[in-house]
C-alpha atoms as a PDB file:
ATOM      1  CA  UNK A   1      31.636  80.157  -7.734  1.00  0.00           C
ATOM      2  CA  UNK A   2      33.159  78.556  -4.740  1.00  0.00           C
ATOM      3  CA  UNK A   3      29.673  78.657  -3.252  1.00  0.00           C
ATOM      4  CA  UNK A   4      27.786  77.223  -5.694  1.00  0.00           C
ATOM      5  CA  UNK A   5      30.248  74.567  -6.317  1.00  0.00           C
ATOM      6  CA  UNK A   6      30.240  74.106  -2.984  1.00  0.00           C
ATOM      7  CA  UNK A   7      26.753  73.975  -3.053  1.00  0.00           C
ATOM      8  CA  UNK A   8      26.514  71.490  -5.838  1.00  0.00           C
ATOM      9  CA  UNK A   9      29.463  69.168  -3.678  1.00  0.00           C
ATOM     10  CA  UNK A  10      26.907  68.845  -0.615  1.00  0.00           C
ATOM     11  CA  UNK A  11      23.314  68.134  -2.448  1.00  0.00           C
ATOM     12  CA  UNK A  12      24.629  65.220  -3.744  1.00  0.00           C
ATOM     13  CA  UNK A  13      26.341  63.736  -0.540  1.00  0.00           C
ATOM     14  CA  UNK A  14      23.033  64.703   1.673  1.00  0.00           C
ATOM     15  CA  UNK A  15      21.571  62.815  -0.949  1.00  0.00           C
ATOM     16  CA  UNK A  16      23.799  59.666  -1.857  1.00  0.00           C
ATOM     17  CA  UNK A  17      24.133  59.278   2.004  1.00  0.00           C
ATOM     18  CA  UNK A  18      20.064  59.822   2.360  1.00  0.00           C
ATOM     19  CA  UNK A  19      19.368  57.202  -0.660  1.00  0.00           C
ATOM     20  CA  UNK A  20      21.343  53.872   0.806  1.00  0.00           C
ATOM     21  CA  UNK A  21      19.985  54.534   4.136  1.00  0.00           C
ATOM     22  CA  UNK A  22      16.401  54.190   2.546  1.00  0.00           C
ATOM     23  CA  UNK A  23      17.552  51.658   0.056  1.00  0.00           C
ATOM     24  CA  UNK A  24      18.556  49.383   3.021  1.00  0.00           C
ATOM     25  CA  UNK A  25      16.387  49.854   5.507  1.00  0.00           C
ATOM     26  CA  UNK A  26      12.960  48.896   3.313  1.00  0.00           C
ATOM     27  CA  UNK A  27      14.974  47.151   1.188  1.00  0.00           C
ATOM     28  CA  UNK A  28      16.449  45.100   3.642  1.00  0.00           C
ATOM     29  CA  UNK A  29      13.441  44.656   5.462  1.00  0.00           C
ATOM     30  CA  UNK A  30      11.457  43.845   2.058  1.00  0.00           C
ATOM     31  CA  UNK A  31      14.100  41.383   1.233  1.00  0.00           C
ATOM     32  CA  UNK A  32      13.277  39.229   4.710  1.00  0.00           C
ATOM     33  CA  UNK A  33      10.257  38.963   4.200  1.00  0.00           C
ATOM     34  CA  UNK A  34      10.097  38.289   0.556  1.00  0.00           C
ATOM     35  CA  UNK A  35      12.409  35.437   1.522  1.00  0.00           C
ATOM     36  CA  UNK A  36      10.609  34.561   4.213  1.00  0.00           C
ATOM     37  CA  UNK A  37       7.306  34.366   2.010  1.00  0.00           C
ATOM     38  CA  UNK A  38       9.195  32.132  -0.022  1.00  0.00           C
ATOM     39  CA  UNK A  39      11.038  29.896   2.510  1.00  0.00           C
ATOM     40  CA  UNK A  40       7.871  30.006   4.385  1.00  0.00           C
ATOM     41  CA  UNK A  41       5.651  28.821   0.759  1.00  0.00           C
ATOM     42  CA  UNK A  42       8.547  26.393  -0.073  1.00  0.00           C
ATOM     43  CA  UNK A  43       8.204  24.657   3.354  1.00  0.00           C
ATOM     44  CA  UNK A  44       4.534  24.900   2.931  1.00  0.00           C
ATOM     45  CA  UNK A  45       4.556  23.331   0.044  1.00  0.00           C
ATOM     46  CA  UNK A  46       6.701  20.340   1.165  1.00  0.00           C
ATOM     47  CA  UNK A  47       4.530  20.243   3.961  1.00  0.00           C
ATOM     48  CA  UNK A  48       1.648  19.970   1.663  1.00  0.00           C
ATOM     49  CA  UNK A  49       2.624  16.907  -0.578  1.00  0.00           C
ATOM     50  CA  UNK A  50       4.107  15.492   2.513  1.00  0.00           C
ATOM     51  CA  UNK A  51       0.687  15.646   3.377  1.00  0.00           C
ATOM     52  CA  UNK A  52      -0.891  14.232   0.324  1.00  0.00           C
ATOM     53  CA  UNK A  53       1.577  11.527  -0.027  1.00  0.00           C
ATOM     54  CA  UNK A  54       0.621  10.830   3.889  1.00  0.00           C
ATOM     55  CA  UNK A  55      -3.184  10.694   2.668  1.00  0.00           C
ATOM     56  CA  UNK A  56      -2.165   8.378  -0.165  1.00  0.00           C
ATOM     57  CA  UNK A  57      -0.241   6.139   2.140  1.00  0.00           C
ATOM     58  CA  UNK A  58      -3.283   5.896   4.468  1.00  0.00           C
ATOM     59  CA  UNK A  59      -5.500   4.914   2.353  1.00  0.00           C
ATOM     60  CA  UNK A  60      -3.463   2.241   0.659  1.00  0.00           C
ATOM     61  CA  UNK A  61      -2.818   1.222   4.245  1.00  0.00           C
ATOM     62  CA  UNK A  62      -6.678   1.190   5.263  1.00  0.00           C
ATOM     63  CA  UNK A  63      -7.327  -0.898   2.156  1.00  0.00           C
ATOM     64  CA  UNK A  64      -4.747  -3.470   2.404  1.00  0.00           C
ATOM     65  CA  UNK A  65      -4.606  -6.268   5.158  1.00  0.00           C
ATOM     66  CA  UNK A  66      -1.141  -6.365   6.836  1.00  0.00           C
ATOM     67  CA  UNK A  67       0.035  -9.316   8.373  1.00  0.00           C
ATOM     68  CA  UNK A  68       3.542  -9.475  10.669  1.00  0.00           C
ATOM     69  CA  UNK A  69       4.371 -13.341  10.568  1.00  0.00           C
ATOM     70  CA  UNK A  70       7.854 -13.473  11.903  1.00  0.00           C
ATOM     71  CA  UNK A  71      10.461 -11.215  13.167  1.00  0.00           C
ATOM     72  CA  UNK A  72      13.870 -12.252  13.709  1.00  0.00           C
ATOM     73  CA  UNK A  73      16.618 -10.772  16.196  1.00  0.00           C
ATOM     74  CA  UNK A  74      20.207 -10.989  15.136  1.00  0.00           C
ATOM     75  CA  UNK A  75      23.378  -9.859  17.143  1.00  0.00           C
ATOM     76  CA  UNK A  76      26.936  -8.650  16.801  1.00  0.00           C
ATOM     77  CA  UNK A  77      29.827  -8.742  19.327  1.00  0.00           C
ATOM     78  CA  UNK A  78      31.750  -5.331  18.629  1.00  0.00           C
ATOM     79  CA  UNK A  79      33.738  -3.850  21.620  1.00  0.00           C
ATOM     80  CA  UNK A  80      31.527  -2.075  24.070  1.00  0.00           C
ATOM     81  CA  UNK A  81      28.916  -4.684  23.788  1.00  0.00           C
ATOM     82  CA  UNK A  82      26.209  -5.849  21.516  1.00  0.00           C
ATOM     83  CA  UNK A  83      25.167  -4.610  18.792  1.00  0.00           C
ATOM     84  CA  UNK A  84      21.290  -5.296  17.568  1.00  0.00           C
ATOM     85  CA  UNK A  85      19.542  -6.113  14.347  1.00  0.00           C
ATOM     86  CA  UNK A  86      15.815  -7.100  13.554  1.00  0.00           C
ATOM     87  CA  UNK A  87      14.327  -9.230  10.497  1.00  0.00           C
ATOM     88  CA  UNK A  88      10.964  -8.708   9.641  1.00  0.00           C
ATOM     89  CA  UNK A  89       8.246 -11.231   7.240  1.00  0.00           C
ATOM     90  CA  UNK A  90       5.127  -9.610   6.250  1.00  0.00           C
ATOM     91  CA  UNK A  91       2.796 -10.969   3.985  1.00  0.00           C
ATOM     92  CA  UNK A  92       0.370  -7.808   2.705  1.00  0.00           C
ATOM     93  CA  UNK A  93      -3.023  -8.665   0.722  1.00  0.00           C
ATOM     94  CA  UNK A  94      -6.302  -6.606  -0.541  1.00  0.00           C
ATOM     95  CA  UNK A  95      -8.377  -9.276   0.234  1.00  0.00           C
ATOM     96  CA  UNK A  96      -9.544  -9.325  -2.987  1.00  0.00           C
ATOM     97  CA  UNK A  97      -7.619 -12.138  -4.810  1.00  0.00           C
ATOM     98  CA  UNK A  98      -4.130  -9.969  -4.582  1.00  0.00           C
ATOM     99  CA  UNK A  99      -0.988 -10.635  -1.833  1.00  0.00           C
ATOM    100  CA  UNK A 100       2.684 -10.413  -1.648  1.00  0.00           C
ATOM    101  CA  UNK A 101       5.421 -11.134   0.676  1.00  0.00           C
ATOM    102  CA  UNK A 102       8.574  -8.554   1.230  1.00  0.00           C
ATOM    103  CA  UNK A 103      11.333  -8.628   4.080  1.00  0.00           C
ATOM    104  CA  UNK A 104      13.600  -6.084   5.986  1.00  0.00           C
ATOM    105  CA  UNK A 105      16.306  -5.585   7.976  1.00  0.00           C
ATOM    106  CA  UNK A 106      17.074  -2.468  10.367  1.00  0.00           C
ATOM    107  CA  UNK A 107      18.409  -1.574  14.082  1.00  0.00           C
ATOM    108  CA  UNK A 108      14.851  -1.032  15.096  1.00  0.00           C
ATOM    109  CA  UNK A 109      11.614  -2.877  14.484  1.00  0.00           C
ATOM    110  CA  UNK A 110       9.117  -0.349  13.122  1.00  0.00           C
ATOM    111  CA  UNK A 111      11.786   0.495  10.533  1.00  0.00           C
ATOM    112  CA  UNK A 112      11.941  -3.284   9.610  1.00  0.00           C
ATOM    113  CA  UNK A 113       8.484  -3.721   9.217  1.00  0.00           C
ATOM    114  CA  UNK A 114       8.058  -0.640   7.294  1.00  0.00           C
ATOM    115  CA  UNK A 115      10.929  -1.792   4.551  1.00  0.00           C
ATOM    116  CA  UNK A 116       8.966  -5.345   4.765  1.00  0.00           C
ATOM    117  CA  UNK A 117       5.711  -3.834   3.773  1.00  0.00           C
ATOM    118  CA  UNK A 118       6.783  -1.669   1.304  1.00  0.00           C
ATOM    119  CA  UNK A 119       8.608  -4.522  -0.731  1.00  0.00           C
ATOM    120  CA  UNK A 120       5.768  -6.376  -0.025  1.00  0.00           C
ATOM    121  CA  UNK A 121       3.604  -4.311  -1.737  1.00  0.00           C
ATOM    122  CA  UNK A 122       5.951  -3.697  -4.781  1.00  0.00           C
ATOM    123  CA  UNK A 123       5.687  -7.551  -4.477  1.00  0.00           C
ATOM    124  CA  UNK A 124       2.050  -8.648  -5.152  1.00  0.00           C
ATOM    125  CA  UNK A 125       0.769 -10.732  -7.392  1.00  0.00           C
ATOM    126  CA  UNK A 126      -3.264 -11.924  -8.830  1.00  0.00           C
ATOM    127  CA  UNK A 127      -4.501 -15.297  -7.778  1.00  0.00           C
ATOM    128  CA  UNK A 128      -7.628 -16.046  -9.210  1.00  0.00           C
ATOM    129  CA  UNK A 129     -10.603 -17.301  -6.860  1.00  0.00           C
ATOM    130  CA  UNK A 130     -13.375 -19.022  -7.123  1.00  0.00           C
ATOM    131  CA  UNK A 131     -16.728 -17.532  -6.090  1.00  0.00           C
ATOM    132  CA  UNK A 132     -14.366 -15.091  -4.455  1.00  0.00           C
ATOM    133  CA  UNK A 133     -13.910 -17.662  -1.432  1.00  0.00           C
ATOM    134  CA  UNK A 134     -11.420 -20.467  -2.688  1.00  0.00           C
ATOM    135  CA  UNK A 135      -8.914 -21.964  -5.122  1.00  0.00           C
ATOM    136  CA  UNK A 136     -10.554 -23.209  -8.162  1.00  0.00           C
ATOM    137  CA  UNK A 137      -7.887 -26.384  -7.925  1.00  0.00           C
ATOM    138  CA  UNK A 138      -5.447 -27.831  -6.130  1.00  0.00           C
ATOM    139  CA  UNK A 139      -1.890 -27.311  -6.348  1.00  0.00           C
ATOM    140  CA  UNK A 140       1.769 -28.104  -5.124  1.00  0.00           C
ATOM    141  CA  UNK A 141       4.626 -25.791  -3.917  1.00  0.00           C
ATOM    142  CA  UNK A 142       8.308 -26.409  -2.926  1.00  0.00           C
ATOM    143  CA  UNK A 143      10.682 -24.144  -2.488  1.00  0.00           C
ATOM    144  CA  UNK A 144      14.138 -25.287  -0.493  1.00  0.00           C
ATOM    145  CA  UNK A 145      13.190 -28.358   1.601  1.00  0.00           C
ATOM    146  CA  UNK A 146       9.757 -26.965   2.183  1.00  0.00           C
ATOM    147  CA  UNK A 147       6.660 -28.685   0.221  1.00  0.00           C
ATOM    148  CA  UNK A 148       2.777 -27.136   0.630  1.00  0.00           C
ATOM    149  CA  UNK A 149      -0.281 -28.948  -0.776  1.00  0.00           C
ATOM    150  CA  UNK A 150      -3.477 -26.556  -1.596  1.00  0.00           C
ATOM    151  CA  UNK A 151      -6.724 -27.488  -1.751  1.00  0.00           C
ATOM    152  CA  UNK A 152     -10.255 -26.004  -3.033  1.00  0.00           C
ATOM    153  CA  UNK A 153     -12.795 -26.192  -0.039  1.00  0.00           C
ATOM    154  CA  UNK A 154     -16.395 -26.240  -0.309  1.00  0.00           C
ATOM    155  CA  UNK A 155     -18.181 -23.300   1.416  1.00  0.00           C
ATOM    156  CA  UNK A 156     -18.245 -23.295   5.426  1.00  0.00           C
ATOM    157  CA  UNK A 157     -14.965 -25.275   5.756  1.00  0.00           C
ATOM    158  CA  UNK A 158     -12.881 -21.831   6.306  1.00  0.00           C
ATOM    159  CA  UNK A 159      -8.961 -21.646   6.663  1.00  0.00           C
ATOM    160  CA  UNK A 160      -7.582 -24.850   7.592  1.00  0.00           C
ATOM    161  CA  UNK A 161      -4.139 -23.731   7.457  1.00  0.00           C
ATOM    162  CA  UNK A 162      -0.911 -22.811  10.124  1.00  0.00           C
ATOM    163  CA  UNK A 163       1.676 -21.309  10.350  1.00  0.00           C
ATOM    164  CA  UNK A 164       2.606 -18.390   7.865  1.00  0.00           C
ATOM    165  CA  UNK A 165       0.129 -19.972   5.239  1.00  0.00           C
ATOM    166  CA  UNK A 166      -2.702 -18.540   7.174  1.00  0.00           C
ATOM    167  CA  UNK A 167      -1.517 -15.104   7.269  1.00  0.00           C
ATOM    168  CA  UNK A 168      -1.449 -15.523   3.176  1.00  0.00           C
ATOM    169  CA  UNK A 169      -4.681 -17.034   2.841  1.00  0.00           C
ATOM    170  CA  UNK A 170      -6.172 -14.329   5.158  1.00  0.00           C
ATOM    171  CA  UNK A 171      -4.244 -11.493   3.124  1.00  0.00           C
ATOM    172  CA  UNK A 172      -5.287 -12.533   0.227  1.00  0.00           C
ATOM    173  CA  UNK A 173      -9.103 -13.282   0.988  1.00  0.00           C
ATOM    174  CA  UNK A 174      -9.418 -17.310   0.739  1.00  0.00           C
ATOM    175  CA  UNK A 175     -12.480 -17.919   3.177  1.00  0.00           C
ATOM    176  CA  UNK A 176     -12.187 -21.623   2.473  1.00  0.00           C
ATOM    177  CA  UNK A 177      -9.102 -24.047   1.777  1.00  0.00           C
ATOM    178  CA  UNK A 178      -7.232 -27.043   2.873  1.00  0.00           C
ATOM    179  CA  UNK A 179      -3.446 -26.952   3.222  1.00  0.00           C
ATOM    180  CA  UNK A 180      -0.545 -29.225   3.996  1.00  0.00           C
ATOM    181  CA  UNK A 181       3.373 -28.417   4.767  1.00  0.00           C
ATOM    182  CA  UNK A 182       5.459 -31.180   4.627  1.00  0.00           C
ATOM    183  CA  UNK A 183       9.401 -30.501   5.439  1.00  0.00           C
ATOM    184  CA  UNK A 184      10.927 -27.203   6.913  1.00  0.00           C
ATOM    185  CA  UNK A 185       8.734 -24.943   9.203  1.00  0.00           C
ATOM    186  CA  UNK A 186      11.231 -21.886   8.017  1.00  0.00           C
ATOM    187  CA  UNK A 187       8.749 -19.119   7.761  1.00  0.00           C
ATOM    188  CA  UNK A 188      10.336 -17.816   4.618  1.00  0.00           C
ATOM    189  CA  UNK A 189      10.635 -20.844   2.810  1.00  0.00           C
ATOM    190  CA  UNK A 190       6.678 -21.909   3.721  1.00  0.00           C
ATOM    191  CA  UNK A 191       5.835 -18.578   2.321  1.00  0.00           C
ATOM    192  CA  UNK A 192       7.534 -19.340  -0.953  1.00  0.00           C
ATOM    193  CA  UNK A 193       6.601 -22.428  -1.715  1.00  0.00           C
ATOM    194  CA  UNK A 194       3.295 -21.629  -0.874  1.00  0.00           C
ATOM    195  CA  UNK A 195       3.292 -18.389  -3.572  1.00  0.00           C
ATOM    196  CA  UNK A 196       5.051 -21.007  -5.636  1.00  0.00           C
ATOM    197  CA  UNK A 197       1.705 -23.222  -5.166  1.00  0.00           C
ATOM    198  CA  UNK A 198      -0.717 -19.895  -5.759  1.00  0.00           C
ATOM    199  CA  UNK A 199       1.792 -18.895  -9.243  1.00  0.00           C
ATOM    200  CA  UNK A 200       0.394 -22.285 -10.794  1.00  0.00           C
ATOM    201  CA  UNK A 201      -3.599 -21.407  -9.975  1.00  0.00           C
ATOM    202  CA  UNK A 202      -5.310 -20.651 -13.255  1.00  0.00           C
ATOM    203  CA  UNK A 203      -9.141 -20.064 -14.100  1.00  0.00           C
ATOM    204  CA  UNK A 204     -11.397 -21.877 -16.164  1.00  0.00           C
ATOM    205  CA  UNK A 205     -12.030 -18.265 -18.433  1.00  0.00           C
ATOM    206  CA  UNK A 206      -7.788 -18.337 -18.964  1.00  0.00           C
ATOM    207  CA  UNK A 207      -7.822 -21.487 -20.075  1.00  0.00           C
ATOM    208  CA  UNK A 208     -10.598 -21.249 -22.531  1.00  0.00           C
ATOM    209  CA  UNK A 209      -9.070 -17.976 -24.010  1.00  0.00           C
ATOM    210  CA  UNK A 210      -5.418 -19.499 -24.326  1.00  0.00           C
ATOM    211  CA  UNK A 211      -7.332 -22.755 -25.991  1.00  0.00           C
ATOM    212  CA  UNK A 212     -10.065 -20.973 -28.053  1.00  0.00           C
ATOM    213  CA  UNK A 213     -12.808 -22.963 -26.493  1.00  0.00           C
ATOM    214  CA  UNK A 214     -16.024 -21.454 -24.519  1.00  0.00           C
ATOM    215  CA  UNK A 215     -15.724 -21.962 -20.560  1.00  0.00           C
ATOM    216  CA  UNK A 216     -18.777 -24.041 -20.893  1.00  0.00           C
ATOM    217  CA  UNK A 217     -17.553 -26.567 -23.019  1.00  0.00           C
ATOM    218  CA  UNK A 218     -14.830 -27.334 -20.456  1.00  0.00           C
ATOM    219  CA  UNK A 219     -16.636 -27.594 -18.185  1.00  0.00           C
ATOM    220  CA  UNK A 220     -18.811 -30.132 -19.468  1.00  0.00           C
ATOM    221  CA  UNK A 221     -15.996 -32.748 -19.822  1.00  0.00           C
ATOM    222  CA  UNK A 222     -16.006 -32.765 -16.211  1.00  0.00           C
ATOM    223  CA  UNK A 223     -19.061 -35.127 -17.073  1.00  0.00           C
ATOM    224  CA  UNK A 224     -22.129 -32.398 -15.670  1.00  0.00           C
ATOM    225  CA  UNK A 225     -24.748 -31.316 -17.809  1.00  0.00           C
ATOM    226  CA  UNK A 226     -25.241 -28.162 -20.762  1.00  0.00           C
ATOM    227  CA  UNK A 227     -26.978 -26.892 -18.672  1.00  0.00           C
ATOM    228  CA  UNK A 228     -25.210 -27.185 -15.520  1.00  0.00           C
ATOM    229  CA  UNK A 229     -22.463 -26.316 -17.196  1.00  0.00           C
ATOM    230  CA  UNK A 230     -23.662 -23.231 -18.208  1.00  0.00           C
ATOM    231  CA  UNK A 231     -24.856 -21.586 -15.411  1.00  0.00           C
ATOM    232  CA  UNK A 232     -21.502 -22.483 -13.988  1.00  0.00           C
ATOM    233  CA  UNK A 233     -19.743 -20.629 -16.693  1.00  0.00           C
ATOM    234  CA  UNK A 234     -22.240 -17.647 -16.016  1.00  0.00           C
ATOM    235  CA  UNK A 235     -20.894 -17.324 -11.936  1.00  0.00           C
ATOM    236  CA  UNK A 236     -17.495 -17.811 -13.252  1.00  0.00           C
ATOM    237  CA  UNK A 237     -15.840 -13.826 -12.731  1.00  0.00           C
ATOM    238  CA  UNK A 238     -12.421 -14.781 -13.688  1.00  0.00           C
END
């Protein structure tokens, strides 16, 4: 009796000592590199829409025209020295009748340009064009003490602008216009008044839809012809 309880004592030691040594070893080792596989697929995955959002970014950026106007350097006195900020102005456009304006401010200048362009593009707003090339009138802006003056071009004359207004005109895809600033040369405050000036531009096909009328018969008061009239209704796109 002593021997078989004995015997019965012992089998299950050997074997409760034999079973967690297997249990951790490939346990333990399957545990690594199941989390592993998943830390590894996790990171992959970040890695992955970091990618895509990467792709996203460069084609947005490969579309749209970018355009650094000013970038302003500030200081601060603290003990041990100076301490250094930067400003950035960016006006960003598709060339296709859309812009906007956004500013930053960081310790280093790519990371104020990036925060301008991003607000910038949050930022953008429709101007409509006409023939794709010009303003279809003219128009006043004033923000602060600065006043612009636009002004619808005929083909050929290109971008008769300075200054920050250029950069918007270019960004947004005017090929020809005439501009004016009168008052403060303040970068920021010529690009507002002259978004101020582009809010006010409207097309001949919104007006005739807010009054009810066809684009033609405006168009005709202007003292041309039906039919001139007409076909210049037809080329009309906005």
């Amino acid at each position: 009796m002593a021997d078989e309880n004995t015997n019965e004592v012992v089998a299950p030691v050997e074997g409760a000592e034999a079973a967690p040594t297997e249990g951790r070893g490939p346990g333990r080792g399957r545990g690594n590199r199941g989390g592993g596989d998943r830390n590894r697929g996790e990171r992959g995955g970040r890695g992955r829409r970091d990618d895509r959002r990467g792709n996203r970014d460069e084609e947005q950026g490969e579309e749209l025209i970018e355009k650094l106007v000013h970038i302003n350097r500030v200081s601060k006195t603290v003990k041990g020295g100076k301490r250094f900020g930067f400003a950035a102005l960016v006006v960003v456009g598709d060339g296709k009748g859309r812009a906007g304006f956004g500013h930053g401010k960081a310790r280093e200048v790519p990371e104020a340009i990036s925060k301008a362009t991003a607000a910038a593009k949050k930022a953008m707003v429709r101007v409509p064009l006409k023939e794709g090339r010009t303003l279809h009138h003219d128009g006043l802006g004033h923000f602060g003490a600065g006043k612009v003056t636009v002004r619808s071009a005929p083909a050929g004359t290109g971008i008769i602008a300075g200054g920050p207004m250029r950069a918007v005109f270019e960004s947004l895809g005017v090929a020809d216009v005439v501009t004016k600033s009168n008052g403060t040369s303040n970068p920021y405050n010529m690009i507002r008044a002259t978004f101020a000036a582009l809010g006010e531009q409207t097309s001949p096909k919104s007006v005739a839809q807010r009054r009810g009328k066809k684009v033609a018969d405006l168009l005709r008061r202007g003292g041309a012809s039906a039919e001139v009239a007409q076909a210049d209704a037809e080329a009309i796109a906005e």
